[in-house]
Protein backbone atom coordinates (compact mmCIF):
# COMPACT_ATOMS: atom_id res chain seq x y z
CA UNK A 1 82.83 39.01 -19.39
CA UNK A 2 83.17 37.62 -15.97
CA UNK A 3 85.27 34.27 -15.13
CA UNK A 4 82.26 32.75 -13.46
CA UNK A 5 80.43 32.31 -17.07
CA UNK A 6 80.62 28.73 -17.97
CA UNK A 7 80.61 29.29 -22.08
CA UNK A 8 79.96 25.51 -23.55
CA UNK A 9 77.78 27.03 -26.46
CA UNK A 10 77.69 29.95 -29.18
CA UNK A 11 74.86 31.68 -29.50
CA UNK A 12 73.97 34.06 -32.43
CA UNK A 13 71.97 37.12 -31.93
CA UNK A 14 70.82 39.71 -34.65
CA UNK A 15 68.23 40.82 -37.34
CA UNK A 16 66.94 38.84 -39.68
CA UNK A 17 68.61 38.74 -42.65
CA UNK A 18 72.11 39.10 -40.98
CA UNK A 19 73.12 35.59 -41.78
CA UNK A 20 73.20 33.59 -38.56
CA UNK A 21 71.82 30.34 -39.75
CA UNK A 22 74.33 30.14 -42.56
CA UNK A 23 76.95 31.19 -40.49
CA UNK A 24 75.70 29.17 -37.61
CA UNK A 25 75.73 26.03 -39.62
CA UNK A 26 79.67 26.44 -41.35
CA UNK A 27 80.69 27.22 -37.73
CA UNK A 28 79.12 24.17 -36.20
CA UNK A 29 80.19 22.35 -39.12
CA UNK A 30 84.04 23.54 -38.60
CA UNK A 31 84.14 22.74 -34.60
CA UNK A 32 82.18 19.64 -34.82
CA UNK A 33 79.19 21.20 -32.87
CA UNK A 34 75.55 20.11 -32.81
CA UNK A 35 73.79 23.12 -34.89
CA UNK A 36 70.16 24.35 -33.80
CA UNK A 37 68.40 26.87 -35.37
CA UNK A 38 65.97 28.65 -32.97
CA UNK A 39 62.95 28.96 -34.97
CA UNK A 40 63.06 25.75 -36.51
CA UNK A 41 62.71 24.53 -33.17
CA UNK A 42 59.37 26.17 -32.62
CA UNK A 43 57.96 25.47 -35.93
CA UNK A 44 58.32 21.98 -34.96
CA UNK A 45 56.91 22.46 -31.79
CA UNK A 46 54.04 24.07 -32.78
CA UNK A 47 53.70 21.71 -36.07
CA UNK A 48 53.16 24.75 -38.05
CA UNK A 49 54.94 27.56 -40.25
CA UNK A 50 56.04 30.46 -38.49
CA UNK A 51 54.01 32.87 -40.55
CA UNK A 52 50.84 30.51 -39.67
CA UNK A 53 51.80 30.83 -36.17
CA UNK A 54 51.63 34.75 -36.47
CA UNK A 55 48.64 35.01 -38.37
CA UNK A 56 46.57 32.63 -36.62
CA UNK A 57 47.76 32.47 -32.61
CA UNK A 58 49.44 36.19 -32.79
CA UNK A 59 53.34 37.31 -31.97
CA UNK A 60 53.03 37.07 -28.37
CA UNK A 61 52.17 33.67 -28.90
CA UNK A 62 55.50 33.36 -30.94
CA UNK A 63 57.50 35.06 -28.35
CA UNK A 64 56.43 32.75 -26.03
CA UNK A 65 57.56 29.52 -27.24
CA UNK A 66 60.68 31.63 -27.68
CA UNK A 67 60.80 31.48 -23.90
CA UNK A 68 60.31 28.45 -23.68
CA UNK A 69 63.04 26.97 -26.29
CA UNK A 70 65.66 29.57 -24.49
CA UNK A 71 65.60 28.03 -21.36
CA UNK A 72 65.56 24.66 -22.08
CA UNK A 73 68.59 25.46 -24.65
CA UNK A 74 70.26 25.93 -21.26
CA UNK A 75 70.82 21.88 -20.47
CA UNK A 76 73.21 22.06 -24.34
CA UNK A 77 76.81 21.43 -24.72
CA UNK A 78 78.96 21.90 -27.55
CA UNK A 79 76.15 23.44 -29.79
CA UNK A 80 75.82 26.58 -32.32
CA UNK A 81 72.52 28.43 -31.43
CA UNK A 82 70.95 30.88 -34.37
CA UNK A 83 68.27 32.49 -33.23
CA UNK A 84 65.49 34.45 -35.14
CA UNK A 85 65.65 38.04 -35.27
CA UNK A 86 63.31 38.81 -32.06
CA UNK A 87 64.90 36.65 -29.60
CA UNK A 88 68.35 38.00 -29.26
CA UNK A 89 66.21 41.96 -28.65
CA UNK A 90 64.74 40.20 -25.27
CA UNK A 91 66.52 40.97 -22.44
CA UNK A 92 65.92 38.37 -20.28
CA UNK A 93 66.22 35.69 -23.55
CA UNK A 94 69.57 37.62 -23.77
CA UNK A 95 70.12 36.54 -20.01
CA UNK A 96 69.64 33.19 -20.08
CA UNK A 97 71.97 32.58 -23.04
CA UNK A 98 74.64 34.33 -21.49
CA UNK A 99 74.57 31.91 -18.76
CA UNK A 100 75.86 28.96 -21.23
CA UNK A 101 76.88 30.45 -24.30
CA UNK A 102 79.29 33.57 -25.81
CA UNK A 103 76.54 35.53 -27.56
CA UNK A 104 77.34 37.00 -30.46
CA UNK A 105 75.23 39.60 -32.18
CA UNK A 106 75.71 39.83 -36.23
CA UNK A 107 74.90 43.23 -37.70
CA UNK A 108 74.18 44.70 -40.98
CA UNK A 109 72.52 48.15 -41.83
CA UNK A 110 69.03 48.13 -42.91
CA UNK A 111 69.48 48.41 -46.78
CA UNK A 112 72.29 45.34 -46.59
CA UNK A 113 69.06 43.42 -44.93
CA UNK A 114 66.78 44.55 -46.70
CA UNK A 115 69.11 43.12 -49.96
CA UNK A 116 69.35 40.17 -48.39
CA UNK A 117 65.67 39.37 -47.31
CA UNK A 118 63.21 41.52 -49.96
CA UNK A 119 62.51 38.51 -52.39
CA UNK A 120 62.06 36.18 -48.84
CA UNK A 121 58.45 35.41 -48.50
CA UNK A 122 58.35 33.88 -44.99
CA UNK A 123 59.13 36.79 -43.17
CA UNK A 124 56.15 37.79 -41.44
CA UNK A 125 57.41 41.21 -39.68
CA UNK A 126 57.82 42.44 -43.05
CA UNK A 127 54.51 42.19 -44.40
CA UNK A 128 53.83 45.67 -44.38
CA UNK A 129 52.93 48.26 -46.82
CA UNK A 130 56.77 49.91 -46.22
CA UNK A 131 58.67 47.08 -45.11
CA UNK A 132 62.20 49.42 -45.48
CA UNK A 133 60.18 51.39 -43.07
CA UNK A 134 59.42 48.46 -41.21
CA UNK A 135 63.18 47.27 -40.81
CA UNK A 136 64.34 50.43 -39.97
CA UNK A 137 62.06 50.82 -36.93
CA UNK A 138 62.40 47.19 -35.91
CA UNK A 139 66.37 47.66 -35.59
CA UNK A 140 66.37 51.03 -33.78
CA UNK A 141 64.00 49.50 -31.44
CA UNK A 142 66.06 46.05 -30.92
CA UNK A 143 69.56 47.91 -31.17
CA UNK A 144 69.67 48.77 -27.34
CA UNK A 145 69.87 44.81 -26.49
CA UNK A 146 71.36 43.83 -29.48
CA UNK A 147 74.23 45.92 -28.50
CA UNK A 148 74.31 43.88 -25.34
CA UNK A 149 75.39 41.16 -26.90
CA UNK A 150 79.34 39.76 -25.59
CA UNK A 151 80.56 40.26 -29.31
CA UNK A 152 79.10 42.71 -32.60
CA UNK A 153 80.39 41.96 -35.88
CA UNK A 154 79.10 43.56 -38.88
CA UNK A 155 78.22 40.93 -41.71
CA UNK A 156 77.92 43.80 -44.26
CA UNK A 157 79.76 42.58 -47.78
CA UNK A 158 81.86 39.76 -46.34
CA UNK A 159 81.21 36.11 -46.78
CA UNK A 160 79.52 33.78 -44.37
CA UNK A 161 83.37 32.08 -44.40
CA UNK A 162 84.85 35.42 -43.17
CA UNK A 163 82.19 36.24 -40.74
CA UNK A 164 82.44 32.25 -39.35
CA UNK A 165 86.26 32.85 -38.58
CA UNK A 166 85.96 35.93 -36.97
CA UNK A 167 83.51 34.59 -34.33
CA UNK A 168 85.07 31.41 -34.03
CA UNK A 169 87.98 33.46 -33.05
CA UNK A 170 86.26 35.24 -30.83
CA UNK A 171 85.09 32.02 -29.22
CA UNK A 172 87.95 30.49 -28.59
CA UNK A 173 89.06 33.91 -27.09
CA UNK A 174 86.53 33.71 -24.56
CA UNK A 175 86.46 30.27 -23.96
CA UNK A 176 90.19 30.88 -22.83
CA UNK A 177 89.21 33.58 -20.71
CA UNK A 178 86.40 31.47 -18.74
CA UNK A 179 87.55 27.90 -18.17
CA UNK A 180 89.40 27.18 -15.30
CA UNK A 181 92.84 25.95 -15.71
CA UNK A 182 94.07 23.18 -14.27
CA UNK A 183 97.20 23.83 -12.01
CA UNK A 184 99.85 21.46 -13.14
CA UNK A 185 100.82 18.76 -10.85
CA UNK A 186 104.82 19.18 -9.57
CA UNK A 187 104.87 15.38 -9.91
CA UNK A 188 104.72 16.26 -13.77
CA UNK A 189 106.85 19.83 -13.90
CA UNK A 190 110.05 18.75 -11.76
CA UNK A 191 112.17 21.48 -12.95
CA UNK A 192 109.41 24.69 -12.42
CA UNK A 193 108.01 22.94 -9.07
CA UNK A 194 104.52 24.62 -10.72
């Protein structure tokens, strides 16, 4: 991670079904952030479901208002991004959060998402006649990006609480490593002169 980022937000990256609105929402919760959950942000946009925005305007159409709502997440402060699944796999979505925020991406194997998401109807990548199938050939294709990410932690059997601490930790690890420290003023530090 280079010095130059400026990391005011967390973003989390990852498959669906890997828990980063819930864990989004303790964290933000927890360090008194502003929460934003990337797909609710289109649906209002676009006044419509997500599913209805697949089925009737197509997933390119989807992916870009993805665009869109990445850059102008840019202009946040002090806010916990989830994103949906597809975002986070895009490299140049995966960019432009890295220029504001520590991205972290949260993993699970396929069978711990398909647990999570099988009785889930608005998932529209996973209407398919073998969604297992489905899931596993959606990760292996997104795993090259997602693996890009500043920060992977596996959400596989732990709780959102345990996942939440872990990044956090790892937030305030980086946020240590990126913002400049003030030199202190002699004036204040007699004795060290520093």
């Amino acid at each position: 991670m280079s010095g130059q980022r400026q990391i005011r937000n967390l973003a989390l990256i990852g498959f669906m079904g890997t828990g980063k609105s819930s864990t989004g929402r303790w964290i933000a919760l927890q360090m008194h952030y502003d929460f934003v959950d990337t797909d609710d942000l289109i649906e209002k946009r676009a006044g419509k479901p997500i599913t209805k925005i697949f089925a009737e305007d197509g997933e390119p159409a989807f992916r870009e208002l993805e665009r869109q709502i990445v850059g102008e997440l840019a202009t946040r402060n002090r806010t916990v991004i989830a994103t949906g699944g597809g975002l986070g796999a895009d490299e140049e979505n995966l960019a432009s959060l890295k220029r504001h925020a520590l991205v972290v991406c949260l993993w699970a194997t396929p069978e711990g998402v398909w647990r999570r998401v099988n009785s889930q109807a608005h998932r529209p990548l996973l209407n398919d006649p073998d969604p297992m199938g489905r899931i596993r050939t959606l990760l292996a294709q997104r795993t090259p990006v997602y693996r890009q990410a500043d920060v992977l932690v596996n959400t596989e059997f732990r709780s959102v609480r345990e996942v939440a601490q872990h990044v956090m930790h790892e937030f305030q690890v980086a946020r240590q490593r990126t913002v400049p420290r003030e030199k202190p003023n002699p004036a204040t530090h007699p004795r060290t002169g520093f």
